[in-house]
C-alpha atoms as a PDB file:
ATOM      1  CA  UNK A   1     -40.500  -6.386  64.579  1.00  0.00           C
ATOM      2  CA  UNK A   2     -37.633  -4.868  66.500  1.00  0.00           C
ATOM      3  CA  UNK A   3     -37.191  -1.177  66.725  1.00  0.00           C
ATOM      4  CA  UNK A   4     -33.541   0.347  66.802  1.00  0.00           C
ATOM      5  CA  UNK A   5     -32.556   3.566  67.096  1.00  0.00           C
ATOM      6  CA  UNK A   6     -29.461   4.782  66.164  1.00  0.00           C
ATOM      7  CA  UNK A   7     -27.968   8.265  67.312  1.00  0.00           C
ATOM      8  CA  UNK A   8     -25.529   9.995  65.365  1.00  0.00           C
ATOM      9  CA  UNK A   9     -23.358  12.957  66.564  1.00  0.00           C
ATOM     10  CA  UNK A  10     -20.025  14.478  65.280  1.00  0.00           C
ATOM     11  CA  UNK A  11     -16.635  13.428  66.926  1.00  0.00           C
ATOM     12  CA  UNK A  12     -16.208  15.686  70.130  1.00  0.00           C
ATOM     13  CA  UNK A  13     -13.088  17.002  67.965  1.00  0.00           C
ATOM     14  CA  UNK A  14     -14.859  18.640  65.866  1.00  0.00           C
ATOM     15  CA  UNK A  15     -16.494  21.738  65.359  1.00  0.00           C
ATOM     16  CA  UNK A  16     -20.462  21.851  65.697  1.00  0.00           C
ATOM     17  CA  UNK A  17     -21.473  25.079  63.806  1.00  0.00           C
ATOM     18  CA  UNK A  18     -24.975  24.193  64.157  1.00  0.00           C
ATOM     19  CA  UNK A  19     -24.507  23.029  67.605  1.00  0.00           C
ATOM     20  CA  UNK A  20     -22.832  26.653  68.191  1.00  0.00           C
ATOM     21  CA  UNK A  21     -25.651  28.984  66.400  1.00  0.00           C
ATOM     22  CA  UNK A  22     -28.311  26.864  68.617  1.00  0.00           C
ATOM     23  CA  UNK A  23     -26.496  27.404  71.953  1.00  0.00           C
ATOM     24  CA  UNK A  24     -25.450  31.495  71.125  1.00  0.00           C
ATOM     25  CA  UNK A  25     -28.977  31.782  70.371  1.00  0.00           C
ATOM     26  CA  UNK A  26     -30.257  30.268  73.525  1.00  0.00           C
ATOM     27  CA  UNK A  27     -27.864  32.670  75.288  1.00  0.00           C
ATOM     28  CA  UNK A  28     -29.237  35.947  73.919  1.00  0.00           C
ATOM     29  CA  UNK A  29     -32.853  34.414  74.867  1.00  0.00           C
ATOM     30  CA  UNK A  30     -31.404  34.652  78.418  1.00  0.00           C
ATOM     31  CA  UNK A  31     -30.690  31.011  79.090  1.00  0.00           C
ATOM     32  CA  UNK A  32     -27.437  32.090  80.603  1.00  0.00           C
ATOM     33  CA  UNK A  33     -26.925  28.598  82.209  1.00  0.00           C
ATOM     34  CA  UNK A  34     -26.213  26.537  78.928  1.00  0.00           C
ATOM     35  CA  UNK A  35     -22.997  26.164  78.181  1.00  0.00           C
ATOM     36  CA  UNK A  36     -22.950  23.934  75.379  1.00  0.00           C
ATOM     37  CA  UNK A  37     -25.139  22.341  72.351  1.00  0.00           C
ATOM     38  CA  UNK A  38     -24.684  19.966  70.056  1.00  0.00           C
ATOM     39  CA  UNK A  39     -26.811  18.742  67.025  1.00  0.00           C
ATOM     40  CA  UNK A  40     -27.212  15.598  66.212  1.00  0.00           C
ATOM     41  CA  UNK A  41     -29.721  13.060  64.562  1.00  0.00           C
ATOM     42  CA  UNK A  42     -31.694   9.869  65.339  1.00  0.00           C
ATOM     43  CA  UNK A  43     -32.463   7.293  62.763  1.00  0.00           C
ATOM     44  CA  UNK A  44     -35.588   4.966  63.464  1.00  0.00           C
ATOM     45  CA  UNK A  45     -35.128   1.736  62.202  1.00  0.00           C
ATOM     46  CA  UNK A  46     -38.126  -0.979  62.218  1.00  0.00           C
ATOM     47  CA  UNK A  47     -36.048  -4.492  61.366  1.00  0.00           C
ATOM     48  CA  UNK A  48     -37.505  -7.889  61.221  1.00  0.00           C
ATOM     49  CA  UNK A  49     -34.986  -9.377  63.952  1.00  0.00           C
ATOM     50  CA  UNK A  50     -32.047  -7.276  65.519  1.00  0.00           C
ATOM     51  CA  UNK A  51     -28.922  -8.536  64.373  1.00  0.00           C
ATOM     52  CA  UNK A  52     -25.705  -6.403  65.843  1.00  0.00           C
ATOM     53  CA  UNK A  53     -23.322  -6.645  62.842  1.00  0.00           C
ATOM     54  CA  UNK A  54     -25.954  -6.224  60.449  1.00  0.00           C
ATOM     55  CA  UNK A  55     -27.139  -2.484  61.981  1.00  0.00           C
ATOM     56  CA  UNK A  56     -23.559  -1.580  62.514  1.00  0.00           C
ATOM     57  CA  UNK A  57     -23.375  -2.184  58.838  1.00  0.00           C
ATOM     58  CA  UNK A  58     -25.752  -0.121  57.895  1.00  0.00           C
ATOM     59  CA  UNK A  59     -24.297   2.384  60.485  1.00  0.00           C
ATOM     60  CA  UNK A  60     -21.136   2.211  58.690  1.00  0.00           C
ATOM     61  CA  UNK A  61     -22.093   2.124  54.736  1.00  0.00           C
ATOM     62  CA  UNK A  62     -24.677   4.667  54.716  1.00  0.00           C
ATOM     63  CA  UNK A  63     -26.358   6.350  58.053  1.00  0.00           C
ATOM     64  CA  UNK A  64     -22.746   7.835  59.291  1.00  0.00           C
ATOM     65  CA  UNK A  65     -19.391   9.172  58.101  1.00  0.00           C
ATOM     66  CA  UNK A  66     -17.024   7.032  60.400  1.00  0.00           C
ATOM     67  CA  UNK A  67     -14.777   9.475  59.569  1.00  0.00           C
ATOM     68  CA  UNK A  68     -16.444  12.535  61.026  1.00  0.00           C
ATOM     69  CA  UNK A  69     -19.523  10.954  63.077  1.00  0.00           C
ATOM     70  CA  UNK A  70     -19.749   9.042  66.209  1.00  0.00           C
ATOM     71  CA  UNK A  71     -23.282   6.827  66.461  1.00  0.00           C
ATOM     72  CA  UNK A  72     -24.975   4.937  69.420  1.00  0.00           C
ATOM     73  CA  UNK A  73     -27.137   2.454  68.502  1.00  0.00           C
ATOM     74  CA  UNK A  74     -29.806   1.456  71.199  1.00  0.00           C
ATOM     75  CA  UNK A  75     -32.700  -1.228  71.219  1.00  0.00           C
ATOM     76  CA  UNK A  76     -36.447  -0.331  71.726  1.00  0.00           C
ATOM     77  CA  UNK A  77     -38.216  -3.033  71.550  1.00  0.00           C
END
């Protein structure tokens, strides 16, 4: 078993609401230093043998919008 984990974020071009609540909330608490968040998510994957195309498939049909979303997809073990 191979797990992959795949991280998907929105397109630096676009507008993070969530990513922009979280970070003017951090600011009121006094952590004057951040500057920026942004919200993503991870995706755990548990696959019988890692196979490039096949997650990037996946990826691409179902666990991101291409359109909107930007994903890194990274090999545990």
């Amino acid at each position: 078993m191979t797990t992959v984990r795949v991280y998907v974020t929105l397109k630096p071009s676009l507008l993070d609401s969530a990513g922009r609540t979280v970070a003017g909330a951090l600011q009121k608490l006094g952590y004057d230093e951040l500057h920026q968040a942004r919200i993503g998510k991870l995706i755990e994957l548990q696959v019988e043998e890692y196979e490039p195309a096949r997650v990037k498939e996946m990826c691409d049909k179902l666990l991101a919008n291409p359109v909107i979303e930007d994903y890194t997809i990274e090999v545990v073990a």
